[in-house]
Protein backbone atom coordinates (compact mmCIF):
# COMPACT_ATOMS: atom_id res chain seq x y z
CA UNK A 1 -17.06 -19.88 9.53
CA UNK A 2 -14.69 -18.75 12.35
CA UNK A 3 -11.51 -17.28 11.45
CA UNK A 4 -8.73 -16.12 14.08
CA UNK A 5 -5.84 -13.54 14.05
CA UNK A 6 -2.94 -12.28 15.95
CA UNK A 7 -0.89 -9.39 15.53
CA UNK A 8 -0.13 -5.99 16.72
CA UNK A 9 -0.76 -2.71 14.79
CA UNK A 10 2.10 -3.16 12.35
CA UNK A 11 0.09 -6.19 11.19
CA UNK A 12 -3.23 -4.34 10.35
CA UNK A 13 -2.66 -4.06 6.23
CA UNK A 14 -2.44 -7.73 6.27
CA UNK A 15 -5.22 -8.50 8.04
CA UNK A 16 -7.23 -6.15 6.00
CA UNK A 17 -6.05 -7.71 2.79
CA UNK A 18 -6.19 -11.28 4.11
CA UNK A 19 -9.83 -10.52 5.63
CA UNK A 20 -11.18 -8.73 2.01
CA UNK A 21 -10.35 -12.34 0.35
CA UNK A 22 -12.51 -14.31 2.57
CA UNK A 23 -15.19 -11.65 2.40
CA UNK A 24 -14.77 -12.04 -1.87
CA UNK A 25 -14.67 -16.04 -1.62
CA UNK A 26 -17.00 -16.63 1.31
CA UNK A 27 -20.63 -16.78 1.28
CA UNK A 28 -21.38 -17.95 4.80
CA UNK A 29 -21.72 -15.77 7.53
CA UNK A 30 -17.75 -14.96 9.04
CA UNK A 31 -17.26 -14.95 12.86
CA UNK A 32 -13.39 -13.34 13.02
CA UNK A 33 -11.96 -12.92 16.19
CA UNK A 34 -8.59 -10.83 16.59
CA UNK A 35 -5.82 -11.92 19.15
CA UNK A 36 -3.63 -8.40 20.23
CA UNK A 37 -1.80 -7.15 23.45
CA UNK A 38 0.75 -4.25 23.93
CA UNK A 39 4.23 -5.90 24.82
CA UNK A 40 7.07 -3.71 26.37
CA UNK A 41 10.60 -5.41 26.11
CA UNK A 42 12.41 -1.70 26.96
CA UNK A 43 14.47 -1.69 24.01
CA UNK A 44 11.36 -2.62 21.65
CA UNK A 45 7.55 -1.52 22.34
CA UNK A 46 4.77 -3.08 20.81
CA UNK A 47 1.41 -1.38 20.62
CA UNK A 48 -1.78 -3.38 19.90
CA UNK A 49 -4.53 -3.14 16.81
CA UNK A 50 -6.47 -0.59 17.55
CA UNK A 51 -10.02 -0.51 18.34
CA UNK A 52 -10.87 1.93 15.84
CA UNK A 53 -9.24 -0.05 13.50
CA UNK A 54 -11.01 -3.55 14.59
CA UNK A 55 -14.31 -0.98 14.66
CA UNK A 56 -13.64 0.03 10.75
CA UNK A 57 -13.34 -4.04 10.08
CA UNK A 58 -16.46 -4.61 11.73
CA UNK A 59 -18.32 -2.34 9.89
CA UNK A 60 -16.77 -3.50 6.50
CA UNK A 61 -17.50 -7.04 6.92
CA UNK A 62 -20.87 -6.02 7.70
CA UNK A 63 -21.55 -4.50 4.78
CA UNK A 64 -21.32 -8.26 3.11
CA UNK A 65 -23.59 -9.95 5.72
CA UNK A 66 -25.22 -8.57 8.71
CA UNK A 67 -24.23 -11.58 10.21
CA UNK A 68 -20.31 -11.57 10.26
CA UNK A 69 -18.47 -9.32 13.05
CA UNK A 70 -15.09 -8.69 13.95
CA UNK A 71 -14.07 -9.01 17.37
CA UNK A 72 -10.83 -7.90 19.03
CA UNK A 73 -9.74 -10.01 22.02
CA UNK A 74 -6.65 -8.29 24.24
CA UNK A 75 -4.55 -11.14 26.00
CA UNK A 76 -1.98 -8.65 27.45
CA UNK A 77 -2.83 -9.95 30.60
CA UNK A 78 -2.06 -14.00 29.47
CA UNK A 79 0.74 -13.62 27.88
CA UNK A 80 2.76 -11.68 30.51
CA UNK A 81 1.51 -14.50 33.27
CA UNK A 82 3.18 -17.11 31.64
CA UNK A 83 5.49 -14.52 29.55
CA UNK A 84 7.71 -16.86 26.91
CA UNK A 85 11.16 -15.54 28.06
CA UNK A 86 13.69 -17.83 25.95
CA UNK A 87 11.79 -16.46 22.73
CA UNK A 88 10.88 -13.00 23.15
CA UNK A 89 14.22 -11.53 20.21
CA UNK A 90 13.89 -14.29 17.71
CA UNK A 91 13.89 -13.36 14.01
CA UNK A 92 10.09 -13.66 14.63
CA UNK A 93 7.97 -11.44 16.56
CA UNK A 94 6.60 -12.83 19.99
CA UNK A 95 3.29 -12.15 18.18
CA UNK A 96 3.62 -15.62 16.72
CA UNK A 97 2.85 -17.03 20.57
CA UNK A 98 -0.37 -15.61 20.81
CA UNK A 99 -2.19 -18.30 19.09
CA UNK A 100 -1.08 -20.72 22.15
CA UNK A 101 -3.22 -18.83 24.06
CA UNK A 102 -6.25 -19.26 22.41
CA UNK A 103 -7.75 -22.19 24.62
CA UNK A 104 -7.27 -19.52 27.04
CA UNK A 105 -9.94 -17.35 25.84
CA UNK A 106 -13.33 -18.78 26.57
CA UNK A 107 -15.33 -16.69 23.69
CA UNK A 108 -13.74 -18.87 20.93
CA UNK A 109 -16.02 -21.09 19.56
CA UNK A 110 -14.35 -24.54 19.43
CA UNK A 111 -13.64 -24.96 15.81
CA UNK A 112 -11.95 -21.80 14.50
CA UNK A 113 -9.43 -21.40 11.25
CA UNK A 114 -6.43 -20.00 12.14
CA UNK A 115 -4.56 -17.72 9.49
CA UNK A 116 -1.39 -15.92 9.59
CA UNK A 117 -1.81 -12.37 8.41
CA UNK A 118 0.46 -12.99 5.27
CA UNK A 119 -2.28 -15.63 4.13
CA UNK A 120 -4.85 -14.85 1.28
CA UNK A 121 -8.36 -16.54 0.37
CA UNK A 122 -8.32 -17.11 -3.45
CA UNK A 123 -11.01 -19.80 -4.00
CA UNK A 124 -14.03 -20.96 -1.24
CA UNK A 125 -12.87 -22.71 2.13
CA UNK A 126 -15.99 -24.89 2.93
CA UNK A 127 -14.35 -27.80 2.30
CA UNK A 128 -11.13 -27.14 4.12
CA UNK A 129 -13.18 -25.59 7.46
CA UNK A 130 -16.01 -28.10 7.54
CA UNK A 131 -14.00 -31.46 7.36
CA UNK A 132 -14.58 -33.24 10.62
CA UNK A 133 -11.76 -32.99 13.02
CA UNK A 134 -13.45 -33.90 16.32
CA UNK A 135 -10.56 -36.52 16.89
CA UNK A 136 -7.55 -34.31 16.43
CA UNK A 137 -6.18 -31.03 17.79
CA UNK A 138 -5.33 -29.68 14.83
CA UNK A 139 -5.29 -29.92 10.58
CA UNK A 140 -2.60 -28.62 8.61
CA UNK A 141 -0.17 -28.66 5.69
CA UNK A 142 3.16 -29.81 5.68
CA UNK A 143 5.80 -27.20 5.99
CA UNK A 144 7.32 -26.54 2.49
CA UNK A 145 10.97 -26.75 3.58
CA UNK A 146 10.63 -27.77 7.70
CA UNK A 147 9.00 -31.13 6.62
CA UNK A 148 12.52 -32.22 5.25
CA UNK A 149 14.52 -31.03 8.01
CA UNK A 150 12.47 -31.40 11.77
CA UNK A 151 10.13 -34.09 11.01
CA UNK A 152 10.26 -36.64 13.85
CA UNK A 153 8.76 -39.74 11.90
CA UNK A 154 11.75 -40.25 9.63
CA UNK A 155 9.48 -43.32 7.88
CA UNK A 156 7.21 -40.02 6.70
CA UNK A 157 6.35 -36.52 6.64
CA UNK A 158 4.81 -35.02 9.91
CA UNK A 159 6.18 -31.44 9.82
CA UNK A 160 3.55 -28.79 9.33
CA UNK A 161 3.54 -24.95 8.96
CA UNK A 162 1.70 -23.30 11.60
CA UNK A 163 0.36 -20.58 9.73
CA UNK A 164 -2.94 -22.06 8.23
CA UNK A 165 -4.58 -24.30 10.95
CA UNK A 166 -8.14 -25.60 11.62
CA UNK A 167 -8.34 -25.97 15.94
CA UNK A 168 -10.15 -27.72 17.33
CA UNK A 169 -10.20 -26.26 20.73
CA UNK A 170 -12.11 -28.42 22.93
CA UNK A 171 -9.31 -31.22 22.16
CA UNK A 172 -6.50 -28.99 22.56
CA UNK A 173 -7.91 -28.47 25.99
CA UNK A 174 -8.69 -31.65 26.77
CA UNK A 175 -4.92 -33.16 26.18
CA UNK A 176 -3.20 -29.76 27.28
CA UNK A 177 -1.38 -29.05 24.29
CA UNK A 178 -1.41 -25.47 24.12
CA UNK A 179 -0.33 -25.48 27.86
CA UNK A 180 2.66 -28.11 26.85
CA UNK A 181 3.62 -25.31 24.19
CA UNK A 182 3.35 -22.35 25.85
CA UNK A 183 5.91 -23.92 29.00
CA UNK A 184 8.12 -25.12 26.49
CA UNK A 185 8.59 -21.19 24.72
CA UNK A 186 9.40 -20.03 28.63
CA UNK A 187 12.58 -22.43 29.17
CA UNK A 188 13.60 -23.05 25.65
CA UNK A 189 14.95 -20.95 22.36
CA UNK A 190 13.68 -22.01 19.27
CA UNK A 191 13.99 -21.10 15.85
CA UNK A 192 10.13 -21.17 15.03
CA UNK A 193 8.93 -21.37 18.57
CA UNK A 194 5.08 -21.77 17.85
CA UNK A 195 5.73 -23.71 14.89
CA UNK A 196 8.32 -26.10 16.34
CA UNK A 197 6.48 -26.35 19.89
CA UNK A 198 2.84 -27.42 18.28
CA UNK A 199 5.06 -29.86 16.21
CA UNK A 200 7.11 -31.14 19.25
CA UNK A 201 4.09 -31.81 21.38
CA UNK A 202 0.88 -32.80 18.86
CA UNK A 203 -0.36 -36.15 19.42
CA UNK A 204 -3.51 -35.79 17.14
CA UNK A 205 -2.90 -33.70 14.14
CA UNK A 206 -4.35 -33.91 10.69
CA UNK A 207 -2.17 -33.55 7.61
CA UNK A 208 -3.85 -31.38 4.55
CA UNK A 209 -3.50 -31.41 0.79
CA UNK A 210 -1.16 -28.39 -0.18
CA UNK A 211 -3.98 -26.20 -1.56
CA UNK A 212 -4.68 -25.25 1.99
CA UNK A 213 -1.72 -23.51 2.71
CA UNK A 214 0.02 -23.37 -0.18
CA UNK A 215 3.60 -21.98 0.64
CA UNK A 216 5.75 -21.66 -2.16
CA UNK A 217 4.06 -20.60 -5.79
CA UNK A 218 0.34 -20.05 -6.45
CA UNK A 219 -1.08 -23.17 -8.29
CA UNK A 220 -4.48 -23.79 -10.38
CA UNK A 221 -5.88 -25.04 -7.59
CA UNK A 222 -4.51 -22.80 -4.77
CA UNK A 223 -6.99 -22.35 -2.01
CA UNK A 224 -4.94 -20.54 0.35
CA UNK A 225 -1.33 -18.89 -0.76
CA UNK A 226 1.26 -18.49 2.39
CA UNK A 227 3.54 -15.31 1.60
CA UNK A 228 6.34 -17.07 3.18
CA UNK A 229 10.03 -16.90 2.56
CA UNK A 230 11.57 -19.30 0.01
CA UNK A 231 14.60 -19.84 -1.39
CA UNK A 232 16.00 -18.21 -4.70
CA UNK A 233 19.07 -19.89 -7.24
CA UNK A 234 19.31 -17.56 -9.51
CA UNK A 235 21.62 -15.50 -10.38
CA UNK A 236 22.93 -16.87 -6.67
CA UNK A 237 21.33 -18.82 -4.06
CA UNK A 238 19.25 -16.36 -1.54
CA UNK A 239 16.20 -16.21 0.16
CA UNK A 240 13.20 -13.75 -0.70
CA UNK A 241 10.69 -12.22 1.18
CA UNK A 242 7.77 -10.78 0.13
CA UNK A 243 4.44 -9.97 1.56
CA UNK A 244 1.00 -9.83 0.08
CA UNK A 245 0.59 -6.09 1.35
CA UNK A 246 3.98 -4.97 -0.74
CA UNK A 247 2.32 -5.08 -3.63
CA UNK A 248 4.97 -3.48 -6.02
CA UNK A 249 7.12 -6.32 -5.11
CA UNK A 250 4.13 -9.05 -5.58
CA UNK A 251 4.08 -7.58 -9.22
CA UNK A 252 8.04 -7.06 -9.79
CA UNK A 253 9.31 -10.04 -7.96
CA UNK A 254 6.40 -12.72 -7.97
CA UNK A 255 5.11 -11.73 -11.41
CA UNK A 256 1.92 -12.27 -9.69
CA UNK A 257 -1.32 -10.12 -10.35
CA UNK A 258 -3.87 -12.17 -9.31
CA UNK A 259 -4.77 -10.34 -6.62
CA UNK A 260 -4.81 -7.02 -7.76
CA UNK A 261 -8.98 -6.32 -7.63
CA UNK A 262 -8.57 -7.38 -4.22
CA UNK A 263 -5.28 -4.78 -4.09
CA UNK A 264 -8.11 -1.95 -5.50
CA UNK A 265 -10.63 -2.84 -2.66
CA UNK A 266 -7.78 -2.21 -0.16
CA UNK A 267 -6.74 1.13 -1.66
CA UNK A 268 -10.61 1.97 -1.84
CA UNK A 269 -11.26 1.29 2.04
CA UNK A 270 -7.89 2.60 3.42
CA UNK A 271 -8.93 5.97 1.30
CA UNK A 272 -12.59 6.21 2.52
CA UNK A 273 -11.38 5.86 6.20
CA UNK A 274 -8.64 8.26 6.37
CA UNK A 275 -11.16 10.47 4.66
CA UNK A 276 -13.61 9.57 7.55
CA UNK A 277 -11.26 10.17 10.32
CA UNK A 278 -9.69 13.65 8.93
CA UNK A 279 -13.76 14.95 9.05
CA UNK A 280 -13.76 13.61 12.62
């Protein structure tokens, strides 16, 4: 199963987390592949995940199967060539762009899972990851609230949420839609940039059952649960926020404690490596 990233360091607790709940719900052999870069905007500097960090990962997801690896990919280089100008200070990071650079990197494997790092494994993915997609670019779940709002198919829903999606690469090459995307983030500001681009320009997409990114509560039959922001109306309408690596919120706020043997394995690895690297 191949599973892609993005992020810079700030994102590395949530790609531990999210990468411990495949390695607890998977039993085939895990190819992940990291997307980083360092980004320098003068006001704001982004650094990349480190290698020592991506080397730690290896070596844990190893210890499950000899045969899974993590590999970090650095597409510094990409992103500044065609460098998304219009949507470098939205409320989002410009992290979120990096997946539209992925047909750009010839060492991904054509089919490969993409996950946001707020995104946790709770039951097995074979049947979302080995569904044939060979005629679309993409599979997806509708967007929880975007499906009401920027769908462009008013007869039905057509709005997804870009932050659990099954690529298929050679397509996405083949019709250019990555390319379409990544032109449209350099002349135009948008809200979701990634989200609204792949949206704006998908000719062959694939809508999911919920379970596969499910975005607002965790269900019975939850496969995936999206940390995303939702809406609150009580005592007042507001929105909340909160992330699968804030885990005194996920218990106060979300009531939620599914996750907390997962929450122990974290604690467990982040302990033995800062042990490892103060004996270094």
């Amino acid at each position: 199963m191949n599973l892609l990233y993005c992020g810079n360091d700030k994102t590395e607790n949530g790609l531990l987390l999210s990468i411990l709940s495949f390695l607890k719900n998977t039993e085939e052999p895990l190819q992940i592949y990291v997307l980083t870069m360092s980004l320098n905007l003068g006001k704001t500097i982004y650094f990349p995940i480190s290698q020592a960090f991506a080397s730690d990962m290896d070596e844990l997801v190893k210890q499950t199967n000899s045969a899974n690896f993590v590999s970090l990919i650095d597409v510094t280089e990409s992103f500044y060539r065609e460098l998304p100008v219009k949507n470098l200070s939205t409320r989002f990071t410009p992290y979120c762009m990096l997946r539209l650079f992925a047909d750009e990197v010839p060492e991904l494997p054509e089919k490969i899972l993409y996950l946001d790092n707020d995104v946790l494994c709770r039951k097995n993915c074979r049947e979302l990851y080995h569904q044939d997609i060979s005629e679309y670019e993409f599979a997806g779940v509708l967007d929880h609230y975007g499906r009401w709002f920027f769908r462009r198919n008013l007869l039905h829903f057509d709005y997804q949420n870009s932050g659990v999606l099954l690529f298929n690469l050679k397509k996405i090459r083949d019709t250019g839609l990555f390319c379409k995307c990544r032109k449209l983030c350099k002349k135009k500001r948008m809200f979701m940039p990634d989200q609204s681009a792949l949206n704006k320009f998908a000719r062959y997409k694939k809508t999911l059952p919920r379970r596969f990114n499910e975005q607002r509560k965790l269900r019975k039959n939850t496969v995936l649960q999206h940390f995303t922001t939702s809406f609150r109306f009580f005592p007042w309408v507001h929105t909340m926020t909160v992330k699968p690596w804030e885990m005194e919120k996920v218990h106060r706020l979300l009531k939620l404690h599914e996750y907390d043997d997962l929450y122990g394995e974290y604690r467990r690895f982040r302990s033995e490596t800062k042990r490892r690297r103060n004996l270094e």
